[in-house]
Protein backbone atom coordinates (compact mmCIF):
# COMPACT_ATOMS: atom_id res chain seq x y z
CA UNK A 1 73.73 111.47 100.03
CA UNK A 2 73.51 111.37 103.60
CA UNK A 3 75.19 107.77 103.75
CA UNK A 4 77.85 109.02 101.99
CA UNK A 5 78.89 111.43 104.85
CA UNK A 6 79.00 108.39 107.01
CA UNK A 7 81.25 106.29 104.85
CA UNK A 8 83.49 108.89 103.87
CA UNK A 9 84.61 109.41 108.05
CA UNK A 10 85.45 105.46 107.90
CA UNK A 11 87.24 105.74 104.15
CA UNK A 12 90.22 107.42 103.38
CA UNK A 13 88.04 108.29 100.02
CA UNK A 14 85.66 110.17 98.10
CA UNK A 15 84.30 107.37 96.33
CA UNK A 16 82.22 104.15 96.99
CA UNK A 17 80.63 101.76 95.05
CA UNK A 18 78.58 97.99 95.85
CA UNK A 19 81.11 95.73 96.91
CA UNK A 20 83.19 93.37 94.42
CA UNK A 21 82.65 89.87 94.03
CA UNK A 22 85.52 88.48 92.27
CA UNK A 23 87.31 87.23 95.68
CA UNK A 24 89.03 83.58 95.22
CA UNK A 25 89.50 81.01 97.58
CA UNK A 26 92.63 81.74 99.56
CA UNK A 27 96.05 80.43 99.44
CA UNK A 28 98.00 78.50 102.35
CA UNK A 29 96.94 80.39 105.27
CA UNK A 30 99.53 83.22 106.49
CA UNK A 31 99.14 84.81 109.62
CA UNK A 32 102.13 86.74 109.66
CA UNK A 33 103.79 89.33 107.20
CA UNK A 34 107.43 91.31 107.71
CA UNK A 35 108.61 94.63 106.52
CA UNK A 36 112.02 95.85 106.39
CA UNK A 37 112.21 99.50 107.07
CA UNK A 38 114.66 102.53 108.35
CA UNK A 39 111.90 104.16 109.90
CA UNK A 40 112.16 104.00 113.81
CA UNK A 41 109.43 102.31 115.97
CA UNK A 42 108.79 105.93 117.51
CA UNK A 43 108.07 107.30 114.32
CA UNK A 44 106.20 104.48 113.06
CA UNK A 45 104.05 105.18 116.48
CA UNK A 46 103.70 108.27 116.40
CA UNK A 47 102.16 108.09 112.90
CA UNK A 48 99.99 105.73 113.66
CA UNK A 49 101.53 102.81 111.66
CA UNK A 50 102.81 102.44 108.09
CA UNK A 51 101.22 104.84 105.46
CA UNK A 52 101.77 104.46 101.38
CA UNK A 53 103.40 107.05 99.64
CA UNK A 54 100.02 108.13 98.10
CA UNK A 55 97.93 108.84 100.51
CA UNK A 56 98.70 111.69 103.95
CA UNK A 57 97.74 110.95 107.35
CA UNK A 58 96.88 114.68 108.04
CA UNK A 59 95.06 114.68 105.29
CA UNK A 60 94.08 111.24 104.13
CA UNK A 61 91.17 112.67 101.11
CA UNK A 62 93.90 114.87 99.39
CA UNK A 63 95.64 112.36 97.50
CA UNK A 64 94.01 110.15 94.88
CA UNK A 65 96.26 107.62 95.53
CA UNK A 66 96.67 104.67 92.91
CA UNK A 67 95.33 101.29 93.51
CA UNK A 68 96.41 99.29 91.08
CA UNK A 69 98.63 96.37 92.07
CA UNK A 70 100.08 96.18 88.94
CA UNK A 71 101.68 99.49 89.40
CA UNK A 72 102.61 99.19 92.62
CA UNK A 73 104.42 96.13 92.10
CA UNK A 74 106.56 98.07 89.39
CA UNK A 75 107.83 100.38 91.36
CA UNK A 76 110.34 103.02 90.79
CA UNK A 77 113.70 102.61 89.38
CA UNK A 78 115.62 102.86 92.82
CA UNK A 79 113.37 99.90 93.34
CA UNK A 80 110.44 102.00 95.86
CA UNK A 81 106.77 102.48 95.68
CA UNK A 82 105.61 105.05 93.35
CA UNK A 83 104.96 108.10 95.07
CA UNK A 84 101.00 107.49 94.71
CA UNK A 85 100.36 104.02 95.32
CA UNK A 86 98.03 103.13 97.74
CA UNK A 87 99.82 100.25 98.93
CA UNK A 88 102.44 99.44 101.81
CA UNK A 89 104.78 96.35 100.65
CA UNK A 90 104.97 93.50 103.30
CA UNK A 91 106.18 90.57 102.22
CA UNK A 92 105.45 86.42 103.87
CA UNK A 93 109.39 85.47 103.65
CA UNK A 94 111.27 86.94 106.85
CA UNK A 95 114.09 85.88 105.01
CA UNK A 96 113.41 88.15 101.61
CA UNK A 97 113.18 91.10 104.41
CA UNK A 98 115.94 90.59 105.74
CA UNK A 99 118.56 90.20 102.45
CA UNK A 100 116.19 93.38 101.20
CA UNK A 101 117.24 95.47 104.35
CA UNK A 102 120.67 94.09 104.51
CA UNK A 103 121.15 94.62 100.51
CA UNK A 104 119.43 97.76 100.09
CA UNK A 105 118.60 99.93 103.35
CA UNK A 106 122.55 99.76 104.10
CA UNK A 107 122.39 96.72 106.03
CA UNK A 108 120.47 99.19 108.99
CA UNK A 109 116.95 99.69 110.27
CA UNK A 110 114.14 97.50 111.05
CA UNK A 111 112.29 94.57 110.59
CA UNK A 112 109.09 94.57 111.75
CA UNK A 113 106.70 91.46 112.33
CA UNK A 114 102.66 92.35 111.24
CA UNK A 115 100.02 89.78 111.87
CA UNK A 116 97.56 90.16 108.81
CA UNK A 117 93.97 91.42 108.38
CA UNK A 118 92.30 92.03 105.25
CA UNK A 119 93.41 94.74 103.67
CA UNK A 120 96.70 92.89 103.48
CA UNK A 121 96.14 91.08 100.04
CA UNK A 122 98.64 88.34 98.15
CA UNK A 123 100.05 90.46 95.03
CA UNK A 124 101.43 87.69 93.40
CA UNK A 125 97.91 85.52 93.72
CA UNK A 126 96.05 88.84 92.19
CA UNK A 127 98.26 89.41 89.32
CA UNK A 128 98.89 85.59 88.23
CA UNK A 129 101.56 85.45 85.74
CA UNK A 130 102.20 88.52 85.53
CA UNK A 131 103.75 88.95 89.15
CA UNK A 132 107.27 89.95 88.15
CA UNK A 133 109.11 89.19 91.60
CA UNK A 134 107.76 85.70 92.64
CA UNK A 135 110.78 85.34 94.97
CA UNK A 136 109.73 89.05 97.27
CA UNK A 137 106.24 87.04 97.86
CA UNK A 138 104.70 90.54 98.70
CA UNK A 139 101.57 91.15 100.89
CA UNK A 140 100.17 94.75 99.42
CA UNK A 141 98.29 96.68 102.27
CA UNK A 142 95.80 98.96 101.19
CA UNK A 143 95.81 101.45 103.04
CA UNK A 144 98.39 100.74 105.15
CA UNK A 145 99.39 99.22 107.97
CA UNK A 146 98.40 100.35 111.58
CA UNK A 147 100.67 100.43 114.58
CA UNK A 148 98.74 98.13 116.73
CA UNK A 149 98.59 95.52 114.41
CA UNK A 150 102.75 95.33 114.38
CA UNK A 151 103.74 92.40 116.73
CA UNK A 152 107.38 93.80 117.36
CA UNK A 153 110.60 94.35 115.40
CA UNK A 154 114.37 93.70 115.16
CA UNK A 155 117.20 96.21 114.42
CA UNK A 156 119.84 95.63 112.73
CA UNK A 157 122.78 97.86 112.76
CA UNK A 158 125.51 97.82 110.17
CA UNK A 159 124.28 94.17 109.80
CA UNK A 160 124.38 93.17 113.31
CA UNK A 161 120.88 91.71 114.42
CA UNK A 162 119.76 93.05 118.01
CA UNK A 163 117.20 91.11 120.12
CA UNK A 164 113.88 91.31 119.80
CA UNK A 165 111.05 93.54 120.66
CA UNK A 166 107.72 93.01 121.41
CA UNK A 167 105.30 96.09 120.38
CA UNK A 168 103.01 96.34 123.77
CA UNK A 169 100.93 98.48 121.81
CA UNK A 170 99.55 95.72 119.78
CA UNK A 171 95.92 94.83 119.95
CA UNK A 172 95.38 91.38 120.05
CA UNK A 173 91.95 91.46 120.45
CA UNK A 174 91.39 92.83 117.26
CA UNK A 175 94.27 91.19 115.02
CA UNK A 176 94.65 87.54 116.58
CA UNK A 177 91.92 86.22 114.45
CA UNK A 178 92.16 88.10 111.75
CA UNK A 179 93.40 86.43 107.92
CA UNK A 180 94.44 88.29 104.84
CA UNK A 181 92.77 89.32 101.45
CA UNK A 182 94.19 86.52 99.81
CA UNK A 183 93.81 86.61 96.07
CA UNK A 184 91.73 90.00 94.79
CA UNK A 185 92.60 90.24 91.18
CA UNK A 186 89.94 93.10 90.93
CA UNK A 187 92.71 95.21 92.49
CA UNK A 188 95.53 94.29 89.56
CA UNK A 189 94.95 97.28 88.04
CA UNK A 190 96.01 96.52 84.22
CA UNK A 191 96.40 99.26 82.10
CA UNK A 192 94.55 99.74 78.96
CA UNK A 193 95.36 97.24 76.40
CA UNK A 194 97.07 94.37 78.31
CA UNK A 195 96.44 90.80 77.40
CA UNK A 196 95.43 90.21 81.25
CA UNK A 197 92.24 91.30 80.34
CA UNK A 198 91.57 88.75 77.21
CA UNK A 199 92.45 86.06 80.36
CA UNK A 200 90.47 84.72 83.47
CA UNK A 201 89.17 86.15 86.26
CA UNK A 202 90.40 89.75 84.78
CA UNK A 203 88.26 89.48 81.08
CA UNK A 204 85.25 89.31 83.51
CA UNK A 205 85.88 93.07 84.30
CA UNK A 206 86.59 94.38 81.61
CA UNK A 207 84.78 95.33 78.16
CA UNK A 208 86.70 94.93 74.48
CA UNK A 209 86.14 96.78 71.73
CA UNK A 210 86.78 94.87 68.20
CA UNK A 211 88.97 96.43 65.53
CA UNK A 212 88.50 94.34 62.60
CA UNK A 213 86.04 91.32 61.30
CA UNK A 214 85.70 88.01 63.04
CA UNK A 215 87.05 89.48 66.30
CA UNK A 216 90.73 89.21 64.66
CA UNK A 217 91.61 91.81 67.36
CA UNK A 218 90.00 93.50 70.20
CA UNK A 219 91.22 96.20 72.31
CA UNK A 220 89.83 95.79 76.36
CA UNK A 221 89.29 98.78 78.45
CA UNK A 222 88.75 98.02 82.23
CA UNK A 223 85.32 98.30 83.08
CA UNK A 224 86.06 100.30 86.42
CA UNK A 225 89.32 102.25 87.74
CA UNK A 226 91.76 101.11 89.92
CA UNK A 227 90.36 103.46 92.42
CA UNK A 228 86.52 102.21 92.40
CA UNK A 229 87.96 98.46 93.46
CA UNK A 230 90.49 99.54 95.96
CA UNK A 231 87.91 101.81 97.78
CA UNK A 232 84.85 99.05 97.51
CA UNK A 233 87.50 96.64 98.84
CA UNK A 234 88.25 99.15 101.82
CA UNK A 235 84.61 99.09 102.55
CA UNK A 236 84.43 95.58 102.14
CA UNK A 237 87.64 94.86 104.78
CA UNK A 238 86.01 97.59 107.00
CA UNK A 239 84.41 96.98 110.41
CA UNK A 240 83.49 99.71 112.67
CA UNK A 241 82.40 99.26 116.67
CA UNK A 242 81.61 103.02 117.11
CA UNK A 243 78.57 105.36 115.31
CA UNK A 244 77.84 108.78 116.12
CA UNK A 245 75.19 110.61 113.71
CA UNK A 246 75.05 114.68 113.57
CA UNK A 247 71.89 116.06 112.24
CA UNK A 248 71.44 119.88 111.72
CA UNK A 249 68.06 121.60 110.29
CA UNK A 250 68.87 124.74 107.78
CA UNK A 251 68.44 128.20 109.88
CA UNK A 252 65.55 129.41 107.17
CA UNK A 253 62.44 130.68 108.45
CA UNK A 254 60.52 127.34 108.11
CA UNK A 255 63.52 125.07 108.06
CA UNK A 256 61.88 123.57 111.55
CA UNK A 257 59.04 121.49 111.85
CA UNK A 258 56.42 119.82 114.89
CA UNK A 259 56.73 116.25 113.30
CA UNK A 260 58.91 113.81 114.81
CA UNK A 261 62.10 113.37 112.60
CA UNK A 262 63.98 109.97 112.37
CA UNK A 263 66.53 107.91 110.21
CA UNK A 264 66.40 104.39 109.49
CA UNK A 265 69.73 102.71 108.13
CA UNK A 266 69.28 100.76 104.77
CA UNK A 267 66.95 97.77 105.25
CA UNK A 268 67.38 98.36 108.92
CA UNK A 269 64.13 97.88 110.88
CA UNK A 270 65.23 99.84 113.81
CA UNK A 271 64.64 103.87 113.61
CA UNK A 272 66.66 105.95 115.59
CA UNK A 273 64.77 109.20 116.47
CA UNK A 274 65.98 112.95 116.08
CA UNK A 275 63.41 115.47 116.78
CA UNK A 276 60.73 115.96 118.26
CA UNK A 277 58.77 119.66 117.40
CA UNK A 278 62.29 121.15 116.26
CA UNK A 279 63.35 124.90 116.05
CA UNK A 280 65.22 125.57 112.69
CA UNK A 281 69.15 125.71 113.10
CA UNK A 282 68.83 123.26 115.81
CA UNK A 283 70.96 120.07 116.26
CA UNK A 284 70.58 116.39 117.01
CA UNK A 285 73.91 114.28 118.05
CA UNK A 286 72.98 110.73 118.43
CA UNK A 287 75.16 107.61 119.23
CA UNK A 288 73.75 104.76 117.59
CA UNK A 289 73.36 101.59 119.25
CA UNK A 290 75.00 99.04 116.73
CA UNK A 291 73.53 95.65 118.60
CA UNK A 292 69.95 97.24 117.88
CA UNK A 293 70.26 98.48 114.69
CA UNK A 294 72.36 96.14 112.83
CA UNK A 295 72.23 93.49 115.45
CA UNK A 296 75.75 92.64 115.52
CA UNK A 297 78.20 94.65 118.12
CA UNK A 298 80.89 94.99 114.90
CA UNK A 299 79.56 96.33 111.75
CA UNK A 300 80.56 96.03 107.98
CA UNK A 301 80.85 99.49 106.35
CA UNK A 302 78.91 98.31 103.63
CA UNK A 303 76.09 97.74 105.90
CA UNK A 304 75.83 101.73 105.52
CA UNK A 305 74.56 101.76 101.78
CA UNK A 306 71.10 103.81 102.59
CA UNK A 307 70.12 106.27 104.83
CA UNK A 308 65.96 107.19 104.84
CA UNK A 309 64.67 110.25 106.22
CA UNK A 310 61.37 109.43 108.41
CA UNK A 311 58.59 111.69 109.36
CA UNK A 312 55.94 110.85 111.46
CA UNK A 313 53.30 113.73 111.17
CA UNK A 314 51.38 114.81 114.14
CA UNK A 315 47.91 115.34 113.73
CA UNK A 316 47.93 118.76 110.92
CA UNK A 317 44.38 120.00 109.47
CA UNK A 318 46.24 120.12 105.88
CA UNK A 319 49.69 117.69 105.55
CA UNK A 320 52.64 117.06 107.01
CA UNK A 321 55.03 119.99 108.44
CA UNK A 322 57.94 120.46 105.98
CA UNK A 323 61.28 120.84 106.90
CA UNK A 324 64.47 121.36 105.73
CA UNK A 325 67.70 119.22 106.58
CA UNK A 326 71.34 121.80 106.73
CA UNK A 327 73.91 118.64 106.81
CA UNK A 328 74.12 115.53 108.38
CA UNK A 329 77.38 113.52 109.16
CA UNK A 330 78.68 110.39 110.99
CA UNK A 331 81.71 109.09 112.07
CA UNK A 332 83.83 106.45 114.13
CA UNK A 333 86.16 106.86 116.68
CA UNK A 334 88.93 105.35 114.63
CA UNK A 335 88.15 107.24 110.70
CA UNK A 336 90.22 104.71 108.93
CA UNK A 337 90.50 100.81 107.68
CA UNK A 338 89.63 97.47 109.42
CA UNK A 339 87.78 98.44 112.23
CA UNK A 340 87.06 101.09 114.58
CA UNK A 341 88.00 100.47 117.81
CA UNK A 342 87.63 101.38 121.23
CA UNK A 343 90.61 102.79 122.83
């Protein structure tokens, strides 16, 4: 339980689950993506990036937004993202963003250059055949799109192309090596009853249910939702640079204890100590050194999948000295995708 308090600060979500396996090999290698947009560079900025219509900045855990590519990719009838997907559209054809803006944003707004990372996954790769707009070649972002990973933009206005401009807010550091999703079909998100899920890689994660003798006809129910896969793939694309752990004892009359209190981190060797003869209702703030614990200075959220309690008794004429634990939390400087990174 306490793990999940640490994931959840890093996820825009409730829910996690042990990370999917049905990756394939990716396609010709794309570095960057384009998205044509009337939404001005200050605004984009100030929001921190690109968000999808299902999911709130302010308050990212209110919205279950939908993660199904399949959905996403249908849209709207005026031709937008439903108003819960949990993707941003990008797409690897400068030249498709620039006919979309001209044809259907009125010919005025932006285009904006994105290098890729890995929450920026190849739609048409991850739904096969049935991708219905081969020509758009869409990226889907999970999750978004942050500022500092946009390279620059051009405006156009009334169909006249402007110069240039470079973003100086992008982080090279953290993007310039970065490579997208490629194909994830686990993310197509098929609804109940397609043939998608009588066909490779998509029957693998799924279970059918026979209707008559011999198999004649089988109806196939996904075996998880749209929203287990996109949040294990969040954790999956998910680095973080920064850890701080909260611990608070209850305020009840023997919530305290004189045995030294620790946590270890999954199969972690390294324990990280709390207390030390604590009073009850009092606090521990730690910042955990990531090079010693998980001996690397970036860390894959998955890496947080257990969190152990450890008492070390000093020396008591009957047992150890109970306690009793009020909350515990964790969090990153940066609470959201990819990584989180020092400012």
């Amino acid at each position: 339980m306490l793990s999940r308090h640490l994931r959840l600060l890093c996820l825009v979500y409730l829910f996690w689950w042990p990370i999917p396996t049905y990756s394939q090999p990716p396609g010709p290698e794309i570095t960057v993506v384009y998205r044509a947009d009337t939404l001005r560079p200050q605004q984009a900025r100030l929001q921190g990036g690109f968000w999808p219509r299902g999911m709130n900045r302010t308050r990212p855990t209110a919205l279950r937004a939908d993660f199904s590519l399949f959905n996403h990719v249908q849209g709207t009838s005026s031709h937008t993202s439903r108003d819960n997907s949990g993707f941003v559209s990008t797409t690897a054809s400068g030249d498709f963003a620039e006919q979309h803006l001209l044809d259907d944003l009125d010919a005025t707004g932006y285009i904006y250059r994105i290098h890729v990372a890995e929450n920026i996954v190849d739609a048409a790769a991850s739904l096969g055949p049935y991708y219905p707009y081969p020509d758009e070649e869409e990226f889907a972002a999970i999750a978004g799109v942050r500022w500092i990973q946009v390279l620059g933009w051009t405006e156009y206005r009334n169909g006249d192309e402007m110069d240039y401009v470079e973003n100086p807010d992008y982080r090279s550091e953290l993007f310039d090596s970065r490579r997208t999703g490629g194909a994830q079909p686990q993310l197509a998100g098929f609804p109940v009853g397609h043939p998608a899920w009588h066909e490779d890689p998509w029957r693998f994660m799924a279970d059918c249910l026979s209707f008559k003798k011999r198999q004649l006809f089988s109806e196939c129910v996904p075996r998880d939702s749209a929203l287990e896969h996109g949040s294990d793939y969040l954790a999956s694309a998910t680095r973080f640079d920064s850890l701080k752990l909260r611990v608070q004892l209850a305020n009840d009359f023997y919530a305290g204890t004189e045995d030294a209190i620790g946590v270890r981190f999954g199969s972690e060797k390294s324990d990280i100590s709390l207390f030390n003869d604590a009073s009850r209702g009092q606090t521990a703030s730690v910042d955990v050194n990531l090079t010693v614990v998980f001996g690397q200075a970036k860390v894959p959220l998955q890496s947080l999948s257990g969190l152990l309690l450890i008492q070390t008794p000093v020396p008591h004429p009957v047992a150890a000295d109970d306690f009793k634990i009020q909350g515990a939390f964790g969090g990153c400087r940066e609470a959201r995708y990819l990584t989180c990174a020092a400012s």
